[in-house]
Every structure is written in C-alpha cells, then in structure tokens.
C-alpha atoms as a PDB file:
ATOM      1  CA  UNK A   1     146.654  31.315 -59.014  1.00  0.00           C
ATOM      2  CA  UNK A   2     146.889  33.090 -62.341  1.00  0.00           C
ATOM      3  CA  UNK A   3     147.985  36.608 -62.673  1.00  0.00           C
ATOM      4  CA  UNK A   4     144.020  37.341 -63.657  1.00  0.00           C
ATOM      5  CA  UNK A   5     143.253  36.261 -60.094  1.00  0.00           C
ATOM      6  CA  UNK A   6     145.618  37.890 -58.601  1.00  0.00           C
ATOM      7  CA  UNK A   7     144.466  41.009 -60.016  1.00  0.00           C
ATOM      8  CA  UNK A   8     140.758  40.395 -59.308  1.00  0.00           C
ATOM      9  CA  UNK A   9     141.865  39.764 -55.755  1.00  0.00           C
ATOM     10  CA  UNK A  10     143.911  42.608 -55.135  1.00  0.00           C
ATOM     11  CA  UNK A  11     141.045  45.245 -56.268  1.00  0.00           C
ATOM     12  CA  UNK A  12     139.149  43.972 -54.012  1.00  0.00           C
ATOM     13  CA  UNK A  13     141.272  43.796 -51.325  1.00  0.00           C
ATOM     14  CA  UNK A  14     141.574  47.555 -49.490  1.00  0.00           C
ATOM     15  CA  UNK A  15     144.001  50.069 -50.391  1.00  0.00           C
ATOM     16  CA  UNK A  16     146.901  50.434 -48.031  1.00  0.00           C
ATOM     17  CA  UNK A  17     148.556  53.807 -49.451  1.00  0.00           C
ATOM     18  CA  UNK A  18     145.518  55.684 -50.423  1.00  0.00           C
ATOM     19  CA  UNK A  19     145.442  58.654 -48.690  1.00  0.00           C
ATOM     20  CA  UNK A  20     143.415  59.243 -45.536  1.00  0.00           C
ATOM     21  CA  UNK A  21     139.922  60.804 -45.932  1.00  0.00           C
ATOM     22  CA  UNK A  22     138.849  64.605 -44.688  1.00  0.00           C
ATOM     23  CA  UNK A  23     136.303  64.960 -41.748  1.00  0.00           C
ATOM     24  CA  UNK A  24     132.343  64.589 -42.707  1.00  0.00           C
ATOM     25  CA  UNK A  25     130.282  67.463 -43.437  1.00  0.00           C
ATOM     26  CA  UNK A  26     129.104  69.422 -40.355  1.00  0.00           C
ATOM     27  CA  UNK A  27     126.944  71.739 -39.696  1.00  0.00           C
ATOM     28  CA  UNK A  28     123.903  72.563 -41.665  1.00  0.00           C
ATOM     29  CA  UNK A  29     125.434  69.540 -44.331  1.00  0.00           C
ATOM     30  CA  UNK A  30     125.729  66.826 -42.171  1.00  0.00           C
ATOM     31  CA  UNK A  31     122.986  64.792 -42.495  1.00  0.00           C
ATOM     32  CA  UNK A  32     120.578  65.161 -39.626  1.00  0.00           C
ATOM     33  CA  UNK A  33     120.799  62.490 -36.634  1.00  0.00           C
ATOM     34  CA  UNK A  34     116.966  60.495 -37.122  1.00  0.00           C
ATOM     35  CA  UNK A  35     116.614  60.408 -32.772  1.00  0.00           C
ATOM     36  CA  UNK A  36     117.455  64.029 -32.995  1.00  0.00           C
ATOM     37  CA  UNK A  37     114.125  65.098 -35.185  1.00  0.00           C
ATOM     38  CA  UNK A  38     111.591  65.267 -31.896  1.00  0.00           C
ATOM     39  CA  UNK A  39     114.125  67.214 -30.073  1.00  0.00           C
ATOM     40  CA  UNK A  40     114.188  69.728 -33.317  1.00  0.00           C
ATOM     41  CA  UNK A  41     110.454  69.870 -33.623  1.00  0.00           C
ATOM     42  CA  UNK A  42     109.916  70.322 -29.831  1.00  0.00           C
ATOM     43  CA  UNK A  43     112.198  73.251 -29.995  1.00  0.00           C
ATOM     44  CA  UNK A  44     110.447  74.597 -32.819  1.00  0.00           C
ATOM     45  CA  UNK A  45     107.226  74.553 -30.935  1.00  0.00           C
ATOM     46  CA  UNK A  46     108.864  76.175 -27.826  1.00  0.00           C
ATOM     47  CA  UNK A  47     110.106  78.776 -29.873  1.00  0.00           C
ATOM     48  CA  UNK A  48     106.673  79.370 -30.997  1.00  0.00           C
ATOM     49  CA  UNK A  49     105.444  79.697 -27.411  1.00  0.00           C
ATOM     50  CA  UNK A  50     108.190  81.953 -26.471  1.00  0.00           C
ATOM     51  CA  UNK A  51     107.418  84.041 -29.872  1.00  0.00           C
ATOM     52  CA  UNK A  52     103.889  84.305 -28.718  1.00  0.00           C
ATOM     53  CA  UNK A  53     104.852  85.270 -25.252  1.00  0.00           C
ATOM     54  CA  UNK A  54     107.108  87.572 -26.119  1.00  0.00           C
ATOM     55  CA  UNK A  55     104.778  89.241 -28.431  1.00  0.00           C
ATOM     56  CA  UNK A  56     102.183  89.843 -25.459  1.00  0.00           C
ATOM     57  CA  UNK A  57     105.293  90.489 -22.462  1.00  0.00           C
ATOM     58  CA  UNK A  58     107.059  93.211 -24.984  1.00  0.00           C
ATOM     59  CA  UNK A  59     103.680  95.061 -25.860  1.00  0.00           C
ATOM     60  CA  UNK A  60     102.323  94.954 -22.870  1.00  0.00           C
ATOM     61  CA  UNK A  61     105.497  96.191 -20.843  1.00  0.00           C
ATOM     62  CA  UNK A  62     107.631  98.223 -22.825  1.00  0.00           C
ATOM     63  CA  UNK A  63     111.002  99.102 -23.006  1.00  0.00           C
ATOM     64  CA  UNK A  64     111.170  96.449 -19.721  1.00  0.00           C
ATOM     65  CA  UNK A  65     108.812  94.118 -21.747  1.00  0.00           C
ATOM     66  CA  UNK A  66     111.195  93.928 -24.605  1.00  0.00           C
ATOM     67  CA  UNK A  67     114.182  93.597 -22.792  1.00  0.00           C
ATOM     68  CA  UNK A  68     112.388  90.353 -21.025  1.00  0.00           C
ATOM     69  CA  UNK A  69     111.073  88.859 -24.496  1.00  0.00           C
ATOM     70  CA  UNK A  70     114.870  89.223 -26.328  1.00  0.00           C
ATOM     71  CA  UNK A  71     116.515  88.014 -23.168  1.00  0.00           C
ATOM     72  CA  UNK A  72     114.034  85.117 -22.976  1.00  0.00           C
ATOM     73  CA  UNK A  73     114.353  84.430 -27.010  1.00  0.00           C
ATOM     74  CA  UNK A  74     118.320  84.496 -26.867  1.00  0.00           C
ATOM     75  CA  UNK A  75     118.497  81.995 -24.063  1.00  0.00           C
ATOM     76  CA  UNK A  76     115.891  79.518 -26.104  1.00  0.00           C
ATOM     77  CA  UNK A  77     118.046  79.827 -29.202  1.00  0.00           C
ATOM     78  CA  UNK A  78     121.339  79.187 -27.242  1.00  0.00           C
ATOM     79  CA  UNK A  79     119.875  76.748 -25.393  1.00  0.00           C
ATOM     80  CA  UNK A  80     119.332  74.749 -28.502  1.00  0.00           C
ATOM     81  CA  UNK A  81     122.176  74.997 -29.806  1.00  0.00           C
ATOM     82  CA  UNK A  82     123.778  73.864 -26.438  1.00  0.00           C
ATOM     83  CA  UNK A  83     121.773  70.910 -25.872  1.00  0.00           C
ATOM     84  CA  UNK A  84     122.046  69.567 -29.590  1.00  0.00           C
ATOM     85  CA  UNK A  85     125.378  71.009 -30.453  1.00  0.00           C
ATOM     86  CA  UNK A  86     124.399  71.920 -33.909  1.00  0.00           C
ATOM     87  CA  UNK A  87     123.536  75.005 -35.775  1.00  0.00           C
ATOM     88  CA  UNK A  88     120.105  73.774 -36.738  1.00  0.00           C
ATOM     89  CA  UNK A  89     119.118  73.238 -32.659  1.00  0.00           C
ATOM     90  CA  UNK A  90     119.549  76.952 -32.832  1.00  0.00           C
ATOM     91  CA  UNK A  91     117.578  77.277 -36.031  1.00  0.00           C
ATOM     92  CA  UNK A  92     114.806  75.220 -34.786  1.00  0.00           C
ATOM     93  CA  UNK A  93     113.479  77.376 -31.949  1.00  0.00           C
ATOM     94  CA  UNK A  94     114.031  80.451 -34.408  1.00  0.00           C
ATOM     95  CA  UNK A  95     111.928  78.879 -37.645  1.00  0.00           C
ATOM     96  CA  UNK A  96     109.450  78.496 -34.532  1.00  0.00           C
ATOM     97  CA  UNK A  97     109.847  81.709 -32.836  1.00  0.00           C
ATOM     98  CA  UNK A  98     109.143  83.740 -36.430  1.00  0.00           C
ATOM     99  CA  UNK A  99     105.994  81.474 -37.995  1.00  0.00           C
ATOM    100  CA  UNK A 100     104.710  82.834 -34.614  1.00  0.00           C
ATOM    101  CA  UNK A 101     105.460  86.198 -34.984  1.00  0.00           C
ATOM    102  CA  UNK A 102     104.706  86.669 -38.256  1.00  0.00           C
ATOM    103  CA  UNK A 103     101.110  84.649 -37.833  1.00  0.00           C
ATOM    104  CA  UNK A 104     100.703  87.608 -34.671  1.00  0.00           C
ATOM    105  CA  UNK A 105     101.568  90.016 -37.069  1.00  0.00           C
ATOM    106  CA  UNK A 106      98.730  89.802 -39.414  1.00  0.00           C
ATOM    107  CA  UNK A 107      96.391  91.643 -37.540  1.00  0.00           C
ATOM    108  CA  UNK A 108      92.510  90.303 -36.979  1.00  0.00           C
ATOM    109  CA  UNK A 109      89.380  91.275 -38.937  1.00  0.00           C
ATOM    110  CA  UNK A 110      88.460  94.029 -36.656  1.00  0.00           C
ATOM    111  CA  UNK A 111      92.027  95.474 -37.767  1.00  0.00           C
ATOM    112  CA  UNK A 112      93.601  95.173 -34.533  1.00  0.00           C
ATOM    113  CA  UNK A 113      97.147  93.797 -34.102  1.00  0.00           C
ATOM    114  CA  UNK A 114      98.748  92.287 -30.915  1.00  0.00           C
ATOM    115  CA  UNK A 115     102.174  94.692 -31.390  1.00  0.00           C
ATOM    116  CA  UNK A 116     101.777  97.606 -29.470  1.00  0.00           C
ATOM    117  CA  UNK A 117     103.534 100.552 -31.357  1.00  0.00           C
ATOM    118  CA  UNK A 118     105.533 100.369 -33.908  1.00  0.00           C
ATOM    119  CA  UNK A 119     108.792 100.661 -32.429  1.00  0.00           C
ATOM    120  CA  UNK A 120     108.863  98.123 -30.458  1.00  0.00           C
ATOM    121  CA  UNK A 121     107.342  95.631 -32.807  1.00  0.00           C
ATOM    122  CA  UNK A 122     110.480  96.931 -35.331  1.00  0.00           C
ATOM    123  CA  UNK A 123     112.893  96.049 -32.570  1.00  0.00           C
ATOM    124  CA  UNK A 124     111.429  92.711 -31.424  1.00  0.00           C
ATOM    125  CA  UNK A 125     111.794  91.834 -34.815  1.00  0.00           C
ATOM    126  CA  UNK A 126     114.929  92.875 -35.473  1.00  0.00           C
ATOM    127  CA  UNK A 127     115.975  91.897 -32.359  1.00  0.00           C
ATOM    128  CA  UNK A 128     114.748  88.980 -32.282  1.00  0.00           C
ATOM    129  CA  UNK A 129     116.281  87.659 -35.648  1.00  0.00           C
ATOM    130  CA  UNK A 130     119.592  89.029 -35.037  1.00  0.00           C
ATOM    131  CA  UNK A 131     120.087  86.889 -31.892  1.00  0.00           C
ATOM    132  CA  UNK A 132     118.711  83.965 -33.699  1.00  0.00           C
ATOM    133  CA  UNK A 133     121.460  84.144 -36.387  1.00  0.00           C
ATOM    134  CA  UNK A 134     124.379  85.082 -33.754  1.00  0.00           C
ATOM    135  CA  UNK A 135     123.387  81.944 -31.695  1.00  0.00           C
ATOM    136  CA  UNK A 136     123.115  79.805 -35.511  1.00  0.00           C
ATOM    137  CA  UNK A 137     126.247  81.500 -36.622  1.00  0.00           C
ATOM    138  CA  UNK A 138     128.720  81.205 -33.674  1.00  0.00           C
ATOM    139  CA  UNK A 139     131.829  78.772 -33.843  1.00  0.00           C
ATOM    140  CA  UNK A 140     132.325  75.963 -32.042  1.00  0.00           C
ATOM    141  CA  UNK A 141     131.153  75.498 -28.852  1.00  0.00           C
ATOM    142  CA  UNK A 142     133.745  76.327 -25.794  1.00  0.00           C
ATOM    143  CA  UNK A 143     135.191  73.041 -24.142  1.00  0.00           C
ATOM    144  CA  UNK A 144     137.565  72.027 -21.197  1.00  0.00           C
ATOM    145  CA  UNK A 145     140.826  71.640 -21.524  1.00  0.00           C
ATOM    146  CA  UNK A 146     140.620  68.516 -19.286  1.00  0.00           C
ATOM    147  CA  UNK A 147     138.292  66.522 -21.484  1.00  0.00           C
ATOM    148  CA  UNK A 148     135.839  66.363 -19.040  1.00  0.00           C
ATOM    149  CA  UNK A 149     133.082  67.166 -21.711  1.00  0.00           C
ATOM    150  CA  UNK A 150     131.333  69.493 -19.991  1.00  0.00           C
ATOM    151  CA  UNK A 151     130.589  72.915 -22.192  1.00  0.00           C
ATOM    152  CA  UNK A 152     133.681  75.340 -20.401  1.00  0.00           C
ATOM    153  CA  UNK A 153     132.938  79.142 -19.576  1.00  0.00           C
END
C-alpha cells in the first residue's frame, strides 16, 4: 500500500483522540420530535377550550370565578409540560389558551364583550400569562433518586 493510500484510508477511518462532543440542543432548540406534533396541537386546542371556559367561569363568578379559571389554566400548562417534558408542551396549551382570549376579547357588533369588568379581565390576563411563562420557564423537571422514572415530589 503506498503512503497515498494510507493516507486516504486513515481520513476516512474515525478519529480516536478527537475530543468527545457536548449534549444536543434542548429545549426550545432541539428539534421537535415528528410523533410529538398531535400531542402539541391537541394541547393547543385544549388550551383554547380552557381559555374560553375560563373567560365565561371568571366573569360569571368573580373573585371565586377567577381563582377557578387560573387554577384550571396553571394545571393545563403544567400538565403539558409534564406529559411531554419540554418547554414547548407548556407553550402549546398557552399559544392556545391566548388566540382564545384575545379572539373573546374583541367584543361583538352590538359592542358587547364576554369579560365582565375590567378588573378581572386585567387579572385573567395577567394572570393567566404569568403562569404560562413560570410553567415554560421552570428548570428541569424533579426526578427520583432511585431511577425509577417516575416525576418525584
């Protein structure tokens, strides 16, 4: 074999003392999983239901109302991002949650508006996006320390 071979061969051949390569993007820059996409939209359409629910429970009921309709949005948003273990199963429900509440928010030609008063649409709002981005935003998810799998407490 001539030394031009021998070169040709080794570059092809892999490296043995190249150095070992960081983790993959996660999060939001990980590419998303193609089985996961239903599971995404689903969430974004029962975040729309619970935005529309919530929009009728919290003026309908207040300050008990609105308590019910946050409560009910934070457990949808952590919920997703339980079951898919990524920020964007939290950001699903939430992208789903606001189109709806925004759409409700418009008002209809007779000038009427679902929101109640003003307060409380202000705090469902506020609310409402505020738990989104704590359940988007939080670290990692809490494990057992016996490896079991199962999300710890």
């Amino acid at each position: 074999m001539s030394s031009r071979q021998r070169q040709r061969a080794s570059s092809q051949s892999p490296r043995t003392n190249a150095p070992p390569r960081g983790p993959g993007p996660t999060g939001l820059a990980a590419p998303p999983n193609p089985r996961r996409i239903p599971l995404y939209a689903g969430l974004a359409v029962l975040g729309a239901a619970v935005g529309l629910a919530g929009t009728l429970v919290q003026a309908a009921l207040f300050p008990g109302g609105l308590l019910l309709a946050l409560a009910a949005s934070a457990g949808l948003f952590y919920g997703g991002r339980v079951l898919t273990g990524t920020q964007l199963g939290a950001l699903a429900p939430a992208v789903g949650w606001f189109i709806a509440v925004i759409v409700l928010l418009g008002g209809r030609p007779e000038g009427d508006y679902v929101f109640g008063e003003e307060i409380g649409l202000a705090l469902f709002m506020l609310g409402g996006m505020a738990v989104a981005v704590m359940c988007a935003t939080m670290s990692r998810l809490p494990h057992h320390a016996d490896g079991s799998g199962r999300s710890g407490t």
